[in-house]
N, C-alpha and C. Protein backbone atom coordinates (compact mmCIF):
# COMPACT_ATOMS: atom_id res chain seq x y z
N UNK A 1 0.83 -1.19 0.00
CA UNK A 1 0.00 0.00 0.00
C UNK A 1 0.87 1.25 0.00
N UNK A 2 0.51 1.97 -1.08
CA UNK A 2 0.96 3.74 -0.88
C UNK A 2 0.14 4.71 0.08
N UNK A 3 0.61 4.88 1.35
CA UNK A 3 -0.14 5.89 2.06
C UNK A 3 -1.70 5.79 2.06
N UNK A 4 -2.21 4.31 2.03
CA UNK A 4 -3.29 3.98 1.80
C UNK A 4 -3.73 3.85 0.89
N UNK A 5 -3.60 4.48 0.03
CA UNK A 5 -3.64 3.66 -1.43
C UNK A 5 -3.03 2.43 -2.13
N UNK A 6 -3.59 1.71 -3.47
CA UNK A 6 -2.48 0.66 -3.38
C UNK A 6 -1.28 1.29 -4.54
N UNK A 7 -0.42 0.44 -4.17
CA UNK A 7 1.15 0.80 -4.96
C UNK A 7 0.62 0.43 -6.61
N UNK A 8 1.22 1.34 -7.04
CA UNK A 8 1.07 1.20 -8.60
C UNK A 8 1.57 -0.13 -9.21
N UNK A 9 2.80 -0.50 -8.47
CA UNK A 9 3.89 -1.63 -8.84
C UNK A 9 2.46 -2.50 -8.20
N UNK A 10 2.07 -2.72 -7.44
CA UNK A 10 1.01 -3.95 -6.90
C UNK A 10 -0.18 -4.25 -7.81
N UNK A 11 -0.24 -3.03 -8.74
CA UNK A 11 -1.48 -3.17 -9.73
C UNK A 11 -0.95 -3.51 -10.98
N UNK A 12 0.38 -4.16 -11.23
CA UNK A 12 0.97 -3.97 -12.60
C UNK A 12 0.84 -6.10 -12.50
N UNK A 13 0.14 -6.28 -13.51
CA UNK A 13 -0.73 -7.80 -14.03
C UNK A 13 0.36 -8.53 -14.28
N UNK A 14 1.74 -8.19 -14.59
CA UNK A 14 2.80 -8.73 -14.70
C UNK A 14 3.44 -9.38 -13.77
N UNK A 15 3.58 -8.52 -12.25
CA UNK A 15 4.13 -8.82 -11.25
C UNK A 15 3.64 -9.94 -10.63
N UNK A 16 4.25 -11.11 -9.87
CA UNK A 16 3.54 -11.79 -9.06
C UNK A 16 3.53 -11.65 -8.10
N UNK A 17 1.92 -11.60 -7.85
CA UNK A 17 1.48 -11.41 -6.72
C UNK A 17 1.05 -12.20 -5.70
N UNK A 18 1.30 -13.44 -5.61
CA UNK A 18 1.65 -14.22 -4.68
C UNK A 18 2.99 -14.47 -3.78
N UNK A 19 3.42 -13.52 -4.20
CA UNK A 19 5.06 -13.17 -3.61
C UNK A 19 4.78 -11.94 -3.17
N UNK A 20 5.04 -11.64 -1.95
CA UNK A 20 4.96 -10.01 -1.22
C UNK A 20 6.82 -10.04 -0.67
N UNK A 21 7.29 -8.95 -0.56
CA UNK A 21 8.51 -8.90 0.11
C UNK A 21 8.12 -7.07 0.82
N UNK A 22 8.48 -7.33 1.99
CA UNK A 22 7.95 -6.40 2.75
C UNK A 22 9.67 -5.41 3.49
N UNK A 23 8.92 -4.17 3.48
CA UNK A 23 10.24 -3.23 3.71
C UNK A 23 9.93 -2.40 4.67
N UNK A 24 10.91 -1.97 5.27
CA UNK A 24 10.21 -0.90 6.55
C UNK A 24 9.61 0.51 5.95
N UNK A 25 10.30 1.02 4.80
CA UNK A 25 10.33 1.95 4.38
C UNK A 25 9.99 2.70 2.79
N UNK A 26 9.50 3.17 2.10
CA UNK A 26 9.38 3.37 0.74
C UNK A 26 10.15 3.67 -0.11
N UNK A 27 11.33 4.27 0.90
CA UNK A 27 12.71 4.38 0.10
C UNK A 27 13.29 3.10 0.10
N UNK A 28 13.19 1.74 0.87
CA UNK A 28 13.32 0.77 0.61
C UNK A 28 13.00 -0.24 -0.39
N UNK A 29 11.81 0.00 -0.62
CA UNK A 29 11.27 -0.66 -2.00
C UNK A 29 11.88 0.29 -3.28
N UNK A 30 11.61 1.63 -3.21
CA UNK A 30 12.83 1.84 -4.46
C UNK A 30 14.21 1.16 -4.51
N UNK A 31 14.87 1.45 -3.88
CA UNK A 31 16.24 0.66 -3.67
C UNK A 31 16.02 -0.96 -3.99
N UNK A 32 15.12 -1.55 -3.42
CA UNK A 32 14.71 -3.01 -4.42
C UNK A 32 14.72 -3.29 -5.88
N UNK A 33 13.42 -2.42 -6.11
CA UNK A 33 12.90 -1.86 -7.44
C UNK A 33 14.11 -2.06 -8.16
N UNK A 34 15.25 -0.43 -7.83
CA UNK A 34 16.09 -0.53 -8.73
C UNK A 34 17.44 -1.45 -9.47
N UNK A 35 16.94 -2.72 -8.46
CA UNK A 35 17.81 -3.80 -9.20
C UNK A 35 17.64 -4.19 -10.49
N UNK A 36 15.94 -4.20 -10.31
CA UNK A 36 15.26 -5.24 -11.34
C UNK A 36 15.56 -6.18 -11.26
N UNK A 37 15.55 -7.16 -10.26
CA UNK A 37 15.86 -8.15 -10.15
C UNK A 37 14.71 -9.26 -9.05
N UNK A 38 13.58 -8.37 -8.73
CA UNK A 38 12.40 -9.25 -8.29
C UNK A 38 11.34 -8.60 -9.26
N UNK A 39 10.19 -9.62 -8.85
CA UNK A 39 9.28 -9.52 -10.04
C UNK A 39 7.62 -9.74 -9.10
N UNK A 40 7.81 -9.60 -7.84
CA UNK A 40 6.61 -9.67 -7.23
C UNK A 40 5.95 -8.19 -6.86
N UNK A 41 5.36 -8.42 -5.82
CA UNK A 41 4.90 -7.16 -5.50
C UNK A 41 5.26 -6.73 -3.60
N UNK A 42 5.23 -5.57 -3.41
CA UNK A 42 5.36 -5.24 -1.70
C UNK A 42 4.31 -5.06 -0.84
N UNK A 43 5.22 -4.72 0.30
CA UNK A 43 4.02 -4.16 1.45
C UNK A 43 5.26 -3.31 2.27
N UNK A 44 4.61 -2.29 2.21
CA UNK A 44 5.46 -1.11 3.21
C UNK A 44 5.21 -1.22 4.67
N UNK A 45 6.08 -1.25 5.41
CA UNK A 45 5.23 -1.74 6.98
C UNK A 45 5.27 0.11 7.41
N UNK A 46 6.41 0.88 6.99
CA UNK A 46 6.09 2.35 7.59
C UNK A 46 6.64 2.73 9.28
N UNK A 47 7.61 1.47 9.09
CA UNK A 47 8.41 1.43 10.15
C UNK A 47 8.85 0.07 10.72
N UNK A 48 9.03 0.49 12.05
CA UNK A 48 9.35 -0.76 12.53
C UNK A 48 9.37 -1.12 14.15
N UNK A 49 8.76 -2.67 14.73
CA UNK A 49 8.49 -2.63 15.66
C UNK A 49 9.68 -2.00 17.09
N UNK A 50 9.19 -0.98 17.65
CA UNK A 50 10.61 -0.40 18.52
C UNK A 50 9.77 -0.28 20.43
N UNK A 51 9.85 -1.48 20.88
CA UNK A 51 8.85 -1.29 21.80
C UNK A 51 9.76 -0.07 22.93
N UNK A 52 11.01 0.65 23.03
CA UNK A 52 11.87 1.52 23.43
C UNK A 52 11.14 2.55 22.81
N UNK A 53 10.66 3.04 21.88
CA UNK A 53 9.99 4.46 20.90
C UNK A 53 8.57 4.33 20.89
N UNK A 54 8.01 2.96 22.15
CA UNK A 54 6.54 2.73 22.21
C UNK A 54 6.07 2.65 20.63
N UNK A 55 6.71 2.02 19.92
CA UNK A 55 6.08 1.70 18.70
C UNK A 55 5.88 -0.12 18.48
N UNK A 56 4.70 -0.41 18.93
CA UNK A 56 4.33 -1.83 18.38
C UNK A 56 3.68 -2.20 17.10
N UNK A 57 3.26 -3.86 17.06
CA UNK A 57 2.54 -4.04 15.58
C UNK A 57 1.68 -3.50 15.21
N UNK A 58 0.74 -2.96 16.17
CA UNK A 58 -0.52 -1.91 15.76
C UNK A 58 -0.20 -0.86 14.89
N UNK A 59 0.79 -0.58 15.44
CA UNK A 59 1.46 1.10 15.25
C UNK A 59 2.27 1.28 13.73
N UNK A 60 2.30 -0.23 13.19
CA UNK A 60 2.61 -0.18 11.96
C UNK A 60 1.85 -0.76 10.31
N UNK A 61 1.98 -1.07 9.30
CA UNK A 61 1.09 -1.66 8.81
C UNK A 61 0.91 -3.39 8.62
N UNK A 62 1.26 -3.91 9.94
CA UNK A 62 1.06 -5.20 10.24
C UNK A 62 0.04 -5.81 10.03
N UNK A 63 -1.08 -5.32 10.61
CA UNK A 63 -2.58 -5.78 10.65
C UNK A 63 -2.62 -5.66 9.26
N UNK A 64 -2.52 -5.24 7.99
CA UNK A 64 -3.29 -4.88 6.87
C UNK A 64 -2.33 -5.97 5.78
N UNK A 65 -0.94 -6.11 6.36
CA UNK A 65 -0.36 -7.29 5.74
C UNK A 65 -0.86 -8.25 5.79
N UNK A 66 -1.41 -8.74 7.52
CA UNK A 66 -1.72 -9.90 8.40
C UNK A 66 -3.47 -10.11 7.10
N UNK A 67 -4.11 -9.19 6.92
CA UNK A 67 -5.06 -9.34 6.70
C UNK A 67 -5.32 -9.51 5.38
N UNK A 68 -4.31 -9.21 4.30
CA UNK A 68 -3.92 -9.81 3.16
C UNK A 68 -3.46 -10.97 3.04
N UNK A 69 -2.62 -11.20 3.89
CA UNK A 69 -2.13 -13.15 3.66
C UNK A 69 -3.55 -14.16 4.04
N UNK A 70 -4.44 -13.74 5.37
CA UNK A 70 -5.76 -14.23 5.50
C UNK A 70 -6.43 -14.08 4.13
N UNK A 71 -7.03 -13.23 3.52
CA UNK A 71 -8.07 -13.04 2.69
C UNK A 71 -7.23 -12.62 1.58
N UNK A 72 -7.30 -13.32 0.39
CA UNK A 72 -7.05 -13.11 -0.81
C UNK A 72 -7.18 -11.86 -1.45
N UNK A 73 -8.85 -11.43 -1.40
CA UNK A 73 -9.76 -10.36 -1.31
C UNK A 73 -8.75 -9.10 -1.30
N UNK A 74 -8.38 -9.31 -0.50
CA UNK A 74 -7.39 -7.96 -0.27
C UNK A 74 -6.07 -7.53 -0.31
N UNK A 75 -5.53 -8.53 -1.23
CA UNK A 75 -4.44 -8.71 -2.01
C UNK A 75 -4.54 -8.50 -3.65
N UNK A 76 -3.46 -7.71 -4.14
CA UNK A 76 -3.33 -7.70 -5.11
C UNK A 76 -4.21 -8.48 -5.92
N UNK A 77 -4.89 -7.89 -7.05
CA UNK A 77 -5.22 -8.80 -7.74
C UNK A 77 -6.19 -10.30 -7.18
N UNK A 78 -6.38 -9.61 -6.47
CA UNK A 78 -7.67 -10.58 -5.19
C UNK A 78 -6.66 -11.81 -5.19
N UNK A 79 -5.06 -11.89 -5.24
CA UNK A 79 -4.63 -13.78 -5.36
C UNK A 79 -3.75 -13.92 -3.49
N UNK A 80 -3.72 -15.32 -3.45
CA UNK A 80 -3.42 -15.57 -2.61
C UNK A 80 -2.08 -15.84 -2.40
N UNK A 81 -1.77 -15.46 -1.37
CA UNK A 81 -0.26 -15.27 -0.97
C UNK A 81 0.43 -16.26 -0.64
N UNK A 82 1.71 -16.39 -1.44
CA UNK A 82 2.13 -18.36 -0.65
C UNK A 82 3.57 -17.61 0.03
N UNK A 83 4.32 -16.66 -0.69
CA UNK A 83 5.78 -16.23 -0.22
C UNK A 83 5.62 -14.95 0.46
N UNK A 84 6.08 -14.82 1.72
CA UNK A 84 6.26 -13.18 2.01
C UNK A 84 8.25 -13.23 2.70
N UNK A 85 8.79 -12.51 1.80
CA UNK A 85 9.91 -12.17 2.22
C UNK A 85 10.43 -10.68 2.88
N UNK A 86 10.85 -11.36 3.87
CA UNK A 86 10.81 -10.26 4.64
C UNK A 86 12.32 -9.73 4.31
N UNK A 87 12.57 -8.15 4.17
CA UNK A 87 13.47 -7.15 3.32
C UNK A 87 13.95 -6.26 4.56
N UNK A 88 13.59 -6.28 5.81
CA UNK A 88 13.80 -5.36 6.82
C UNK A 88 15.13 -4.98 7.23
N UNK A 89 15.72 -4.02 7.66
CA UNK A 89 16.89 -3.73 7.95
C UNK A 89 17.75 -4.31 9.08
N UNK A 90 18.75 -4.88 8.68
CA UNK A 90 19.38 -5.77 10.00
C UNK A 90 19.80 -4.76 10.79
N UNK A 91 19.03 -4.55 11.88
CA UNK A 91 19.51 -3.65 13.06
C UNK A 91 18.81 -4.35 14.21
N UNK A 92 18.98 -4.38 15.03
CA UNK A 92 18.05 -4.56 16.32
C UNK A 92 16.49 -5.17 16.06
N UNK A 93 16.11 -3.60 15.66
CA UNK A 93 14.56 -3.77 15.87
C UNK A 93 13.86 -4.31 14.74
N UNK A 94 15.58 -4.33 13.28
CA UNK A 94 14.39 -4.68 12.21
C UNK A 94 14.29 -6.25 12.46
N UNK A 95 15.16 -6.88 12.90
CA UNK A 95 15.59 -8.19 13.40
C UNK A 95 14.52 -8.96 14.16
N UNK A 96 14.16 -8.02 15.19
CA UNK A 96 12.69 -8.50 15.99
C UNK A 96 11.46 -8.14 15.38
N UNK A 97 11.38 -6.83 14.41
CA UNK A 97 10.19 -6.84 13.68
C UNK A 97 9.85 -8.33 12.57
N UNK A 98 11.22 -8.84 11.95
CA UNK A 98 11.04 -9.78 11.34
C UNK A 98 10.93 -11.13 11.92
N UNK A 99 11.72 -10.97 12.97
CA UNK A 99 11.13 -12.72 14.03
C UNK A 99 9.42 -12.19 14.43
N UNK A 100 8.99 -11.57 14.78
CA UNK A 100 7.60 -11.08 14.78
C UNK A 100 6.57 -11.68 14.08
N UNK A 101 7.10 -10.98 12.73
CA UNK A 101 6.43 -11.14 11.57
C UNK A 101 6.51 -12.88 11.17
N UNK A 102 7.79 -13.09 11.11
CA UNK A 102 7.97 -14.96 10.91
C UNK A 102 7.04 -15.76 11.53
N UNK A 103 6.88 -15.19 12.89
CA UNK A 103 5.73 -15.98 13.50
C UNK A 103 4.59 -16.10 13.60
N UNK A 104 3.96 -14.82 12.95
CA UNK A 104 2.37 -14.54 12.58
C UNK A 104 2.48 -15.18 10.87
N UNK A 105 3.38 -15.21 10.34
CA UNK A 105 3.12 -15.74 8.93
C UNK A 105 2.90 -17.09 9.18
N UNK A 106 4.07 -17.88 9.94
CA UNK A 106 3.91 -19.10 10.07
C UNK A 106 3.22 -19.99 10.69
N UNK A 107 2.61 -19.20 11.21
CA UNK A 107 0.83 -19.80 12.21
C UNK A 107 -0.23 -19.94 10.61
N UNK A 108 0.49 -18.63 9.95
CA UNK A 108 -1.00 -19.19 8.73
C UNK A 108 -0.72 -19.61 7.41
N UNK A 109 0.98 -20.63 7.37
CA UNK A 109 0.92 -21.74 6.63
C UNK A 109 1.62 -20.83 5.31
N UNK A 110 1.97 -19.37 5.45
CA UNK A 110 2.99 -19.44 4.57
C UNK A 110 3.84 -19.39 4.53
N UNK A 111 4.93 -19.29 3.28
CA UNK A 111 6.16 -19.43 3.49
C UNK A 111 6.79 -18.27 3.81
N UNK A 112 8.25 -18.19 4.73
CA UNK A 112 8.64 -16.91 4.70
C UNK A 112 10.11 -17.17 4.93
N UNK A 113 10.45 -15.94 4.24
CA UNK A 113 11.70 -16.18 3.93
C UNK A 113 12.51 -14.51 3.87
N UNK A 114 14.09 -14.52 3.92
CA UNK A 114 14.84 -13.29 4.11
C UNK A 114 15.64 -13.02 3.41
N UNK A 115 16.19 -11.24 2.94
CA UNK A 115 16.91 -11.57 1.83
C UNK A 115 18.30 -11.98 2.88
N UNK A 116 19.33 -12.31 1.71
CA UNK A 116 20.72 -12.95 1.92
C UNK A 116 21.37 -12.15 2.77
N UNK A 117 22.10 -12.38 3.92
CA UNK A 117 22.84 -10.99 4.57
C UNK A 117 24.49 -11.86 4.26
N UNK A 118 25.38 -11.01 4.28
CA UNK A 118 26.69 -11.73 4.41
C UNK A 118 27.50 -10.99 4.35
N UNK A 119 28.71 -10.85 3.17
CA UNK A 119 29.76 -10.34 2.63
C UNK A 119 28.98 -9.69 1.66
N UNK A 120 29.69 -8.13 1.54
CA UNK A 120 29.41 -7.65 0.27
C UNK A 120 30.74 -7.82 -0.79
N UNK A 121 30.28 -8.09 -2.54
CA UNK A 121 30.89 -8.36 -3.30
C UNK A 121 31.60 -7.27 -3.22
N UNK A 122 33.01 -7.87 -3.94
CA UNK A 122 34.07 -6.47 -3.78
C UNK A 122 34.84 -6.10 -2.27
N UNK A 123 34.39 -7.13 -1.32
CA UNK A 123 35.04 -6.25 0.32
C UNK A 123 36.06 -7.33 0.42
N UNK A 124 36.72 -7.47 1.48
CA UNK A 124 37.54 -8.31 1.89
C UNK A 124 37.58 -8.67 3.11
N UNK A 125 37.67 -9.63 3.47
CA UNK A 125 37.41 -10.52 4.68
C UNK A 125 37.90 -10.09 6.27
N UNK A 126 39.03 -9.64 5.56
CA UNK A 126 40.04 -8.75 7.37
C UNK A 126 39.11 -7.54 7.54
N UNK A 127 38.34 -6.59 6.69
CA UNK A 127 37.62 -5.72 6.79
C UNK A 127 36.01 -5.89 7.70
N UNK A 128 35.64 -7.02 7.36
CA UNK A 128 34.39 -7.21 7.61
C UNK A 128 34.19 -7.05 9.48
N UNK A 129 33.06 -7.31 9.61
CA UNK A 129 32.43 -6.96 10.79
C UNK A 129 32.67 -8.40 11.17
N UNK A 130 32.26 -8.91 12.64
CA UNK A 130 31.79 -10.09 13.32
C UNK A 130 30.69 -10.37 12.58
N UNK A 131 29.99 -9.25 13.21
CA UNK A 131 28.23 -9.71 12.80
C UNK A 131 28.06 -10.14 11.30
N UNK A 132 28.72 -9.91 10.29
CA UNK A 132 29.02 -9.43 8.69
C UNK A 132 29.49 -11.09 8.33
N UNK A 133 30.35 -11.83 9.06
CA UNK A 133 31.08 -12.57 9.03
C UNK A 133 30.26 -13.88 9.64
N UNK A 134 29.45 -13.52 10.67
CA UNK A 134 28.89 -14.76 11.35
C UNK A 134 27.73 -14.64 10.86
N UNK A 135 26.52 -13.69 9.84
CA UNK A 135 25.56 -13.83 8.81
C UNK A 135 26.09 -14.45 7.97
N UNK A 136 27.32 -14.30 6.95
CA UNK A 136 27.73 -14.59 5.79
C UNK A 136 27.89 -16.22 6.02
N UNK A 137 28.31 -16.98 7.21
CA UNK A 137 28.94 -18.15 7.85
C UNK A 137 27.31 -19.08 7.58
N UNK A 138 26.08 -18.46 8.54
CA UNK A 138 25.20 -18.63 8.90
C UNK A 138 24.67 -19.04 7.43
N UNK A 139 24.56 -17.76 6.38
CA UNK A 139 23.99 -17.83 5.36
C UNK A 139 24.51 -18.66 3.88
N UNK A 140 25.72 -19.47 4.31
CA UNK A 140 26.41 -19.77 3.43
C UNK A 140 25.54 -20.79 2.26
N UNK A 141 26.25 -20.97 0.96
CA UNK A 141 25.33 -21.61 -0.09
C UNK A 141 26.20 -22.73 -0.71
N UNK A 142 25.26 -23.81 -0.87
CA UNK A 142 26.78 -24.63 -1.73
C UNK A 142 26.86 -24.24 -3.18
N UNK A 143 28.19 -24.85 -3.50
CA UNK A 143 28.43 -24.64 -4.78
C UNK A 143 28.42 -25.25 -5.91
């Protein structure tokens, strides 16, 4: 949704819309967007859960996600949702907004999933962070 309206990208017949990948922010889904490299559609949450800034799930657009993966109806293109990937910012709170979210998805049987965190291409290994290093470890892929 755009500010209550729906996203233009969510009304485009091309996209699939049984795939949602959800972002805290709208400058986040541009920054997606401009890969070109997904082909579904979003959901802006408009923040993120910070129970320190008294901001909970109410307080964001949780319920209206929650209520799209329930009812078709109110999803894109009236279809039903099988993937929601969650896009949130690895910090603290986006970390618990997305264990949050993992657990209300997975009570109602869909799939959910995160993008890749690790090494960025181009860095080098003595540079990296712990945290950078024990995602990348965590997230590793075979070859």
């Amino acid at each position: 949704d755009s500010e209550g309206g729906v996203c233009p990208i969510n009304l485009d017949p091309r996209r699939d819309r049984s795939l949602v990948l959800v972002v805290e922010q709208p400058r986040d889904l541009i920054a997606i967007e401009g890969t070109g490299m997904y082909r579904g559609i979003y959901h802006v949450l408009l923040g993120r859960i910070s129970p320190l800034d008294g901001v909970g799930p109410e307080d964001l657009t949780i319920p209206q996600l929650l209520a799209r993966v329930d009812d078709p109806s109110k999803n894109a293109g009236g279809e039903k949702i099988t993937e929601v990937v969650l896009a949130l910012n690895p910090t603290l709170e986006g970390d618990g907004t997305s264990l949050y979210l993992a657990e209300q998805l997975q009570q109602r049987g869909v799939k959910v999933s995160r993008l890749a965190r690790g090494l960025p291409s181009g860095s080098q290994l003595e540079y990296a962070s712990k945290a950078v290093l024990a995602d990348a470890i965590a997230g590793r892929q075979a070859m």
